[in-house]
C-alpha atoms as a PDB file:
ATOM      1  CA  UNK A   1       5.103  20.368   4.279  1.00  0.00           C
ATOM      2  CA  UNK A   2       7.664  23.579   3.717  1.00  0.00           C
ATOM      3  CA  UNK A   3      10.655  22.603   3.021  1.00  0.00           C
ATOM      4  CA  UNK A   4      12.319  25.227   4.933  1.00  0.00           C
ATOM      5  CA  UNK A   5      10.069  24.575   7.894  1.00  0.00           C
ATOM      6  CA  UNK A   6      10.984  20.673   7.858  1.00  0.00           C
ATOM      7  CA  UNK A   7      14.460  21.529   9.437  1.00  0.00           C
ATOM      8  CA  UNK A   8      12.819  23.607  12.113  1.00  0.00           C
ATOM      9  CA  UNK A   9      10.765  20.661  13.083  1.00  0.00           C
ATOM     10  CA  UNK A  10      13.170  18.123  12.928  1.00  0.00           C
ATOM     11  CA  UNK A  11      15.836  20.790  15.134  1.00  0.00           C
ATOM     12  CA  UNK A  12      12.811  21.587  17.712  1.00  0.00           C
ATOM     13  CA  UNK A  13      11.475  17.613  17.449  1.00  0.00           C
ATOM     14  CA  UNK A  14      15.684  16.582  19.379  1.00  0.00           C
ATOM     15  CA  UNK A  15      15.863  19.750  21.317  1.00  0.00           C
ATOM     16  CA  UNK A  16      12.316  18.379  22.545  1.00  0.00           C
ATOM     17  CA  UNK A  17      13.369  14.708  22.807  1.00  0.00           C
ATOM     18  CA  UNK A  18      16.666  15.740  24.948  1.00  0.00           C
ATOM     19  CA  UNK A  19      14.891  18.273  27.075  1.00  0.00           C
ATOM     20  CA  UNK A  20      12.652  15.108  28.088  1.00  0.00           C
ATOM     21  CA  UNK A  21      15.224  12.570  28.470  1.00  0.00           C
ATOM     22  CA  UNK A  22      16.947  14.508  30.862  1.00  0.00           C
ATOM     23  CA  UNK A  23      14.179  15.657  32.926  1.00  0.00           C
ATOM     24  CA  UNK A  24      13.214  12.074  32.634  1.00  0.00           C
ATOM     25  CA  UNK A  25      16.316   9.696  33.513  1.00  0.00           C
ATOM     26  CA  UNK A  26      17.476  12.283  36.180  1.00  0.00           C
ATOM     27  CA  UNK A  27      20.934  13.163  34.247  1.00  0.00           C
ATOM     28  CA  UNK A  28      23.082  15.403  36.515  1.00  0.00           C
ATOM     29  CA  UNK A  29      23.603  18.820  34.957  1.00  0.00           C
ATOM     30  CA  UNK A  30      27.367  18.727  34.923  1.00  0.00           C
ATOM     31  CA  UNK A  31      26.863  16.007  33.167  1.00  0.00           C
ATOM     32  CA  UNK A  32      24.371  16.690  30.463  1.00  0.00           C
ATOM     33  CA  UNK A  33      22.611  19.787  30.761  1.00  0.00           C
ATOM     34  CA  UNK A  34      18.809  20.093  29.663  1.00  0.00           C
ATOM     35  CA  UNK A  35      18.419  22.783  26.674  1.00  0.00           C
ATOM     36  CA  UNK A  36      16.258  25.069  28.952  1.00  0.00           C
ATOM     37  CA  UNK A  37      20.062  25.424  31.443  1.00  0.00           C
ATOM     38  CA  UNK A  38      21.647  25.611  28.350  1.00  0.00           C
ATOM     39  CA  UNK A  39      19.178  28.728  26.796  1.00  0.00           C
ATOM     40  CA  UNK A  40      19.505  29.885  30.888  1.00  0.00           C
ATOM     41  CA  UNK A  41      22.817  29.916  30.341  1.00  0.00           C
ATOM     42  CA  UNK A  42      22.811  31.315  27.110  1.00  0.00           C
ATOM     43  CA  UNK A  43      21.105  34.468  28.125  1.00  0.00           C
ATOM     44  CA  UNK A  44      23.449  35.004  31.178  1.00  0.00           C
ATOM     45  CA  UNK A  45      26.812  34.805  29.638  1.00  0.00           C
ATOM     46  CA  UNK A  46      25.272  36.280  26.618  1.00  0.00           C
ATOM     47  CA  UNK A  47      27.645  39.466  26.168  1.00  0.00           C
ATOM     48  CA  UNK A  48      30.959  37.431  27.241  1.00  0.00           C
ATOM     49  CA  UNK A  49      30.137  34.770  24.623  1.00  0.00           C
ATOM     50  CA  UNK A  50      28.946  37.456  21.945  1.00  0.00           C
ATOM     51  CA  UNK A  51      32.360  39.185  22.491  1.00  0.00           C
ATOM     52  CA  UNK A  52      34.066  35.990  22.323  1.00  0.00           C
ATOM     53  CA  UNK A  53      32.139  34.917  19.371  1.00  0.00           C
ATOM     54  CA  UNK A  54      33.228  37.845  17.123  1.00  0.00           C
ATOM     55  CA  UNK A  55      36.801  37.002  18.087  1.00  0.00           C
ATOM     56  CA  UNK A  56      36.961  33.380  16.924  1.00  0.00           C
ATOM     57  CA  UNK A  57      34.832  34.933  13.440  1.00  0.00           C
ATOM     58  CA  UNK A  58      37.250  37.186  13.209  1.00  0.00           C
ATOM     59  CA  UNK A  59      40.249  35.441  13.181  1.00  0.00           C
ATOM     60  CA  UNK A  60      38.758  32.659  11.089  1.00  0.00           C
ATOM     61  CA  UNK A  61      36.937  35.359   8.449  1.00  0.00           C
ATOM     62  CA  UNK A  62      40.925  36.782   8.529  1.00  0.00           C
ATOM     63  CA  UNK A  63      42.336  32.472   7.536  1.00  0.00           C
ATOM     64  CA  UNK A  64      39.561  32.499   4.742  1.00  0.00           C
ATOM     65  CA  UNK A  65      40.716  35.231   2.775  1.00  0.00           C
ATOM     66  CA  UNK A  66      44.129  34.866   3.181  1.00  0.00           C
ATOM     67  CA  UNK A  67      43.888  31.156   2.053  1.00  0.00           C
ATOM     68  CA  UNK A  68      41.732  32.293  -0.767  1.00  0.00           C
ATOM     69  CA  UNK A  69      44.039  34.617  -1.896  1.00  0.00           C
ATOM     70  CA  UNK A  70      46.992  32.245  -1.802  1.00  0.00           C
ATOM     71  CA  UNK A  71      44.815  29.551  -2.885  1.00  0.00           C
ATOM     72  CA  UNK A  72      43.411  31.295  -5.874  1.00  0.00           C
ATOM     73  CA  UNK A  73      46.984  32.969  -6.769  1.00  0.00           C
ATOM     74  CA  UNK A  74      48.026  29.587  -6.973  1.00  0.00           C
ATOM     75  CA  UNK A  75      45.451  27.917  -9.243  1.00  0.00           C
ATOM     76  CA  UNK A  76      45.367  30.804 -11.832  1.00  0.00           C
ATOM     77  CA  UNK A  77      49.129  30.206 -11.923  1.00  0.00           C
ATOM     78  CA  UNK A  78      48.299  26.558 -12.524  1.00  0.00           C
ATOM     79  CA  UNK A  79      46.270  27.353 -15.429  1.00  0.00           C
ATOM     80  CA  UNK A  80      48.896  29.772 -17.237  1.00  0.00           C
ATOM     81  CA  UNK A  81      51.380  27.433 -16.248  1.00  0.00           C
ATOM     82  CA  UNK A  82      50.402  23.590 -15.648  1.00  0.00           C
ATOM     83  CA  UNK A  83      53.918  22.419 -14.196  1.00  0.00           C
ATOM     84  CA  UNK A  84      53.022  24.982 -11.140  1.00  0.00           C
ATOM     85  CA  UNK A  85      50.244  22.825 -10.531  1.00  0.00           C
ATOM     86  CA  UNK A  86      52.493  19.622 -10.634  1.00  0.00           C
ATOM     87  CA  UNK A  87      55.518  21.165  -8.445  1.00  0.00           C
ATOM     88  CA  UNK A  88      52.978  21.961  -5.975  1.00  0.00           C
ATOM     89  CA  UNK A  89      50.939  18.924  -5.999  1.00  0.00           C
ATOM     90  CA  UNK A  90      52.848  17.252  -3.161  1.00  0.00           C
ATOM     91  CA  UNK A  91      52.136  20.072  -0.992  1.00  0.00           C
ATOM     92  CA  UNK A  92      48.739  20.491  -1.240  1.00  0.00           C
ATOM     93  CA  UNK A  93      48.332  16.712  -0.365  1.00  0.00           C
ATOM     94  CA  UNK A  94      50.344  17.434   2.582  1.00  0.00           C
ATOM     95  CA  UNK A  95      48.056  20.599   3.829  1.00  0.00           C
ATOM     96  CA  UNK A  96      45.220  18.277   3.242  1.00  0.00           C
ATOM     97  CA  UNK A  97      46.063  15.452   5.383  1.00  0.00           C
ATOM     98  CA  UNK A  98      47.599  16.912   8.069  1.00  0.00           C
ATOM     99  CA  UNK A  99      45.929  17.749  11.282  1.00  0.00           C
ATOM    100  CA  UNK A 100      45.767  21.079  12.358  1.00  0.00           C
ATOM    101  CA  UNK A 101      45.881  20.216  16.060  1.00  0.00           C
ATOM    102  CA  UNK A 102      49.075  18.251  15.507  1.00  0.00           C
ATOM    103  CA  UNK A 103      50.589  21.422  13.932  1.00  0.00           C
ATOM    104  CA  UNK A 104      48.953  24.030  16.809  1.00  0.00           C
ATOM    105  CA  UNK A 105      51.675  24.077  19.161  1.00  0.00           C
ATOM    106  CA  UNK A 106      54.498  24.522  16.418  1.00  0.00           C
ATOM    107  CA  UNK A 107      52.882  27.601  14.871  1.00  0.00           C
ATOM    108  CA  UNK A 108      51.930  29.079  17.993  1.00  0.00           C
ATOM    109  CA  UNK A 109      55.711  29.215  18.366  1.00  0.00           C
ATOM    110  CA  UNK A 110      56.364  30.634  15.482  1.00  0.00           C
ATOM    111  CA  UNK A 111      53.624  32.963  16.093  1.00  0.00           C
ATOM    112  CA  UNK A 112      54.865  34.372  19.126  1.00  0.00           C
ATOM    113  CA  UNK A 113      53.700  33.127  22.775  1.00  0.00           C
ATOM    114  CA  UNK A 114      52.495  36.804  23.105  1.00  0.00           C
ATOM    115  CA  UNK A 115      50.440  36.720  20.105  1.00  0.00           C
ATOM    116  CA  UNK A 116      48.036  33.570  19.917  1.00  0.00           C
ATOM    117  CA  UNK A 117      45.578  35.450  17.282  1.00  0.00           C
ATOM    118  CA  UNK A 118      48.813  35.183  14.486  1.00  0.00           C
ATOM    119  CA  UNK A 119      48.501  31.354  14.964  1.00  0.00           C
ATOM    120  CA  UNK A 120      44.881  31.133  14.862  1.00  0.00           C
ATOM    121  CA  UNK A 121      44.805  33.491  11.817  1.00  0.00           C
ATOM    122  CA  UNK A 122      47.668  30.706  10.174  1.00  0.00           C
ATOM    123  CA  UNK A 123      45.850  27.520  11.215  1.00  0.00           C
ATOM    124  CA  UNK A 124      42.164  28.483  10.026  1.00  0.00           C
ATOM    125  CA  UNK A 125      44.216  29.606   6.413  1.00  0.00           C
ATOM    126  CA  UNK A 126      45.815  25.921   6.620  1.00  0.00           C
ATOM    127  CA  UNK A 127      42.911  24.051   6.672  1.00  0.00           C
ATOM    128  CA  UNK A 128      41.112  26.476   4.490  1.00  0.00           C
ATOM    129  CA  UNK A 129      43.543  26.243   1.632  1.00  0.00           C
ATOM    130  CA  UNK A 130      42.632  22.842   0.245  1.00  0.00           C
ATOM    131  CA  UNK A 131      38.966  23.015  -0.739  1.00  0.00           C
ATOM    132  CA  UNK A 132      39.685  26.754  -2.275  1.00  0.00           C
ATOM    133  CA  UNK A 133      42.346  25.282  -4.116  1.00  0.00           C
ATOM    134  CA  UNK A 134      41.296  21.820  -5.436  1.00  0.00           C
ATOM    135  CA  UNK A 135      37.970  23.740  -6.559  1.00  0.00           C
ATOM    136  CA  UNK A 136      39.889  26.173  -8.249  1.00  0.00           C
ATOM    137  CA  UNK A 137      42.244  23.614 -10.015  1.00  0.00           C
ATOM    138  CA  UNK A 138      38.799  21.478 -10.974  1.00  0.00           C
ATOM    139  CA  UNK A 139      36.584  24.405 -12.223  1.00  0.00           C
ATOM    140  CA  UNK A 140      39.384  25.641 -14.554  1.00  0.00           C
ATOM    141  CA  UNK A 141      39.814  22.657 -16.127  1.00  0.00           C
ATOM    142  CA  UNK A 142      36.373  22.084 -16.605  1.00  0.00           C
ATOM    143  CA  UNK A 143      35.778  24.979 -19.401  1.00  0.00           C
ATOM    144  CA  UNK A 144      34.404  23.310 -23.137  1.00  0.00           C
ATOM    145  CA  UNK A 145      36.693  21.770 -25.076  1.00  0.00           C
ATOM    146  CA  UNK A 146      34.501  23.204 -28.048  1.00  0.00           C
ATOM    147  CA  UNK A 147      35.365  27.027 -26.692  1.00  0.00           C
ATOM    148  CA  UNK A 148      38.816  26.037 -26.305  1.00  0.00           C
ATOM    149  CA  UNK A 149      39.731  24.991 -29.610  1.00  0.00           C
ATOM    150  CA  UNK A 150      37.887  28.094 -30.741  1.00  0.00           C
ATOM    151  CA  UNK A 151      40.129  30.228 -28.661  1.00  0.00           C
ATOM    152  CA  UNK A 152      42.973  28.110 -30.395  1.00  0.00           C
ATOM    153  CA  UNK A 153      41.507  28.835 -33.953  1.00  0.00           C
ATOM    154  CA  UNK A 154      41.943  32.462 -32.577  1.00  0.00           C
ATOM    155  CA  UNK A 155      45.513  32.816 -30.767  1.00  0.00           C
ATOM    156  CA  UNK A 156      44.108  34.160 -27.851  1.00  0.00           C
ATOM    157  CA  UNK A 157      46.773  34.235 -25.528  1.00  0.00           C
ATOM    158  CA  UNK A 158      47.148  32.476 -21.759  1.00  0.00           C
ATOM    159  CA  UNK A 159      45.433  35.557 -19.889  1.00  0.00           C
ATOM    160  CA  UNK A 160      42.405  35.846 -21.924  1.00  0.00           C
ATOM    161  CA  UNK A 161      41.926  32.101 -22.009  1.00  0.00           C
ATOM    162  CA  UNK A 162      42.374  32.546 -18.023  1.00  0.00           C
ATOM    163  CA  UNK A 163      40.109  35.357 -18.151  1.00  0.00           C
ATOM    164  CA  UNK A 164      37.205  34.810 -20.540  1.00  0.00           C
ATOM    165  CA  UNK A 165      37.189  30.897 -20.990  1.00  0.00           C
ATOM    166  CA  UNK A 166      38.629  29.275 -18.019  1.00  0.00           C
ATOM    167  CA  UNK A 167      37.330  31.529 -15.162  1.00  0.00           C
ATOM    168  CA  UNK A 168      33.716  31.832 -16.375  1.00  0.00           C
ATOM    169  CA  UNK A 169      33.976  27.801 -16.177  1.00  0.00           C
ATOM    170  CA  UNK A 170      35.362  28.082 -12.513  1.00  0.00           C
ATOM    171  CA  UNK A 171      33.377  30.548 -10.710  1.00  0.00           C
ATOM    172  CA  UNK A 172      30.795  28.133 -10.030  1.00  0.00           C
ATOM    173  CA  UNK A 173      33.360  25.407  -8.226  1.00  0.00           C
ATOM    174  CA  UNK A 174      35.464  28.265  -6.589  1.00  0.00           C
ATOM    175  CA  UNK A 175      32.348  29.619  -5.097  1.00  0.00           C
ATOM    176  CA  UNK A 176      31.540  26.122  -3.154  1.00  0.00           C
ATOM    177  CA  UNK A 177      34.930  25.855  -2.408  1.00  0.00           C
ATOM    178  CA  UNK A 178      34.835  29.350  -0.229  1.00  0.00           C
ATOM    179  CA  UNK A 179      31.238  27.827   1.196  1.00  0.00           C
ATOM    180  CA  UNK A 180      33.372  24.491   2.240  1.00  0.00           C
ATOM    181  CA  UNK A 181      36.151  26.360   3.157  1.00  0.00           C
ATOM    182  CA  UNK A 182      33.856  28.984   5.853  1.00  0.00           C
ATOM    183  CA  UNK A 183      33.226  26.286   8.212  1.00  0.00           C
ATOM    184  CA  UNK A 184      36.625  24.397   8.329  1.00  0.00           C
ATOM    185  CA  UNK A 185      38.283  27.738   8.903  1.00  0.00           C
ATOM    186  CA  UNK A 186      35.938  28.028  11.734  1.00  0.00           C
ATOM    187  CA  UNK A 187      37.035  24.603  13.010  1.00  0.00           C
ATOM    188  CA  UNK A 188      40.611  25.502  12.047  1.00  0.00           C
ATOM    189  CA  UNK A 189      39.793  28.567  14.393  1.00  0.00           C
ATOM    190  CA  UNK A 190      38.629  26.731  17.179  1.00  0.00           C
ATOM    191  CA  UNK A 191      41.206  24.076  17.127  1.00  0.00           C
ATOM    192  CA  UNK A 192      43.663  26.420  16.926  1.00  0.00           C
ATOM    193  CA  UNK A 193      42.145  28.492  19.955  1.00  0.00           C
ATOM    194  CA  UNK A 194      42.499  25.149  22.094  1.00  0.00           C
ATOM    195  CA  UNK A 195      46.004  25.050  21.543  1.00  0.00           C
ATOM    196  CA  UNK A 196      46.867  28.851  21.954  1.00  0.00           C
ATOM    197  CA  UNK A 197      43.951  30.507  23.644  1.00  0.00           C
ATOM    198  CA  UNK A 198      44.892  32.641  26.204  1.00  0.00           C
ATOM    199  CA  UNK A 199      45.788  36.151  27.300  1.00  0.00           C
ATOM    200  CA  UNK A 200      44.514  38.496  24.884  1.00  0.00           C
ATOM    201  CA  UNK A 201      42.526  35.627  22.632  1.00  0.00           C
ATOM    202  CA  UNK A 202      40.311  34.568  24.227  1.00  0.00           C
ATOM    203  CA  UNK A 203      38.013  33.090  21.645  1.00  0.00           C
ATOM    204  CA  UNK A 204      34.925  30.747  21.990  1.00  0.00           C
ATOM    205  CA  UNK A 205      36.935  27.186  22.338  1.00  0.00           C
ATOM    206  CA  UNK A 206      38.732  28.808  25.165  1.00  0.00           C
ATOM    207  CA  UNK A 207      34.842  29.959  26.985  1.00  0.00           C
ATOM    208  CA  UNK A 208      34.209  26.294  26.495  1.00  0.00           C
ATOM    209  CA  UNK A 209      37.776  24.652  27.810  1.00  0.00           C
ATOM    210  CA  UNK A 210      37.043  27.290  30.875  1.00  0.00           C
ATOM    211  CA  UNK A 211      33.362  26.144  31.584  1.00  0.00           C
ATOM    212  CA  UNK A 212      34.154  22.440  31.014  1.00  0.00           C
ATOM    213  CA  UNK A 213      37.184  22.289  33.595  1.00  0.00           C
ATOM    214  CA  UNK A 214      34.760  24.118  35.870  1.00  0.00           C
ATOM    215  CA  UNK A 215      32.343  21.745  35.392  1.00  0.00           C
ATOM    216  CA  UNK A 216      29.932  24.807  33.849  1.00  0.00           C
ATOM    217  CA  UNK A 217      28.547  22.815  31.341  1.00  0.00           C
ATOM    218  CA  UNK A 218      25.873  24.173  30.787  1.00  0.00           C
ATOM    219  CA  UNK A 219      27.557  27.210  30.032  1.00  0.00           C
ATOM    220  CA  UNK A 220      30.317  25.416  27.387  1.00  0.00           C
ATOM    221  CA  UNK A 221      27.209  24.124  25.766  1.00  0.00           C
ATOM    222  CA  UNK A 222      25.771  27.670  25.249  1.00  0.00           C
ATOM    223  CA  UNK A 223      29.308  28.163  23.941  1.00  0.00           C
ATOM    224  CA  UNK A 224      29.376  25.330  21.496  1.00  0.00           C
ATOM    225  CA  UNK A 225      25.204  26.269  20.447  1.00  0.00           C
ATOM    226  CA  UNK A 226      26.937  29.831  19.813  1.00  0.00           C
ATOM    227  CA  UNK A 227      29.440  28.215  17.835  1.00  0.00           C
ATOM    228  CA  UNK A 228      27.367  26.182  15.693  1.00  0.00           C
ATOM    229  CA  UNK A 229      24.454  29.088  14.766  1.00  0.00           C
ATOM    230  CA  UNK A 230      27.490  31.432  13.859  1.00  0.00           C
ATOM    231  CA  UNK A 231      28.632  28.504  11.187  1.00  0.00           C
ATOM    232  CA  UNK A 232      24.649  28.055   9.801  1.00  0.00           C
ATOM    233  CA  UNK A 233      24.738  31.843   9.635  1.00  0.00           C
ATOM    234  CA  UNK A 234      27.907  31.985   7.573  1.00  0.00           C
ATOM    235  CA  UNK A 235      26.803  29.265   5.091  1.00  0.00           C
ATOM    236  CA  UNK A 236      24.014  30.935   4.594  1.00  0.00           C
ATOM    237  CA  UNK A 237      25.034  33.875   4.167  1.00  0.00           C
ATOM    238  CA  UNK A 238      27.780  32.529   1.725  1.00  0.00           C
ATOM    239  CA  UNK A 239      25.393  30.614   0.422  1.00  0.00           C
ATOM    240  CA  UNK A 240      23.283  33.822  -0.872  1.00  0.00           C
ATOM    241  CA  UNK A 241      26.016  35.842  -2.009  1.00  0.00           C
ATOM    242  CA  UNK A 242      26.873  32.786  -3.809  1.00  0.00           C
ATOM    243  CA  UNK A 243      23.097  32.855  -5.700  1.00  0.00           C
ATOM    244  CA  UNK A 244      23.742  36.769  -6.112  1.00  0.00           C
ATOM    245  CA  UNK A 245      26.972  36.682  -8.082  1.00  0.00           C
ATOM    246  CA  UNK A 246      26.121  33.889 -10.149  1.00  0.00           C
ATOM    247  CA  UNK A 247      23.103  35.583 -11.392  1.00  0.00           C
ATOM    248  CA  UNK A 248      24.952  38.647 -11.954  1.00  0.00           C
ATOM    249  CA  UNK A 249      27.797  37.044 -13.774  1.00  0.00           C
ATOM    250  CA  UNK A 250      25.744  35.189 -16.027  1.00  0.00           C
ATOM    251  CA  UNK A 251      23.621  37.901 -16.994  1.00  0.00           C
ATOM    252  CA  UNK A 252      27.372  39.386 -17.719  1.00  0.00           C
ATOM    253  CA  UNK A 253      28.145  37.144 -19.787  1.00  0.00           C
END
């Protein structure tokens, strides 16, 4: 069988195996809708949700590249420097383990009531940061020890090590990093939107808080099915530029 069309299958085989169990134990709609009211659903709130999508992507696209760039400022400094990387060890441990929901209302203070999208923007960068950064730190430690003596042998100094030993090692881990990093700043996103969601951000967790308390649920499923294709889609599509720029740099090189 095709290995891409195995996940097709498999994705169509459920779909096929809920639609039936629903239709076939009676389950109330408001309870558990059947994929065909969700796809019904889906197609009627289609726009609204579309509009709503690009606002959560947005905001979280907006998180990702600020945490990269802090992120990657921050590792390169490591590697010029290594007692950067041990004054901000204790940090990064704390933006790791805490939960961004637990943080949500504070920032959204600091934010401004009147302007959720600055705390959604700051909480998908929070929970972003780690997996740029510990992929970072890991790939730039991870250049040959063979090349590095050579680069001793040769006084090359901090920036071209950085540059031409250290960062050829690390593209590889700093490019899964952003791919792992995507989808939590989409959750970061969403969490975030629960929390401050309102008024003028009105992103895709706050079209599924609004169908669920209305008991639409069909319609905060289409939400959530919106929600998850928009993260495949972004892997993916980090996932080839990923392929690209590896080729490219190698053939660099």
């Amino acid at each position: 069988m095709n290995r891409r069309l195995a996940p097709v299958l498999f994705v169509a085989f459920l779909l096929a195996a809920w639609e039936g169990a629903c239709r076939g134990l009676h389950v109330p709609a408001y309870l558990l809708p059947a994929p065909s009211a969700v796809a019904k659903a889906l197609v009627e709130a289609g726009p609204l949700l579309a509009l709503s999508a690009w606002g959560t992507l947005s905001t979280a696209l907006a998180g990702l590249v600020l945490a990269a760039l802090i992120a990657l400022a921050l590792a390169f400094a490591a590697a010029l420097k290594p007692i950067v990387e041990d004054a901000f060890a204790p940090v990064a441990a704390i933006l790791q383990v805490t939960p961004v929901i637990a943080i949500a209302p504070l920032v959204t203070i600091w934010a401004g009531i009147d302007h959720p999208g600055r705390a959604v923007t700051a909480l998908a960068a929070v929970i972003a940061f780690f997996p740029i950064y510990s992929g970072a730190i890991a790939g730039l430690k991870a250049a040959d020890p063979d090349l590095s003596r050579l680069f001793d042998l040769y006084g090359a100094t901090g920036w071209q090590r950085l540059w031409r030993l250290a960062l050829p090692s690390a593209l590889p881990s700093i490019l899964e990093g952003l791919k792992v990093a995507a989808g939590l700043a989409l959750v970061g996103a969403v969490a975030a939107e629960f929390v401050a969601g309102s008024g003028s951000s009105q992103g895709l967790a706050w079209r599924m808080l609004e169908s669920f308390n209305r008991l639409q649920t069909a319609r905060g499923f289409a939400a959530l099915a919106v929600l998850a294709g928009m993260g495949v889609a972004l892997h993916a599509a980090l996932a080839a530029a990923e392929a690209r720029l590896l080729a490219w740099w190698r053939g660099r090189q």
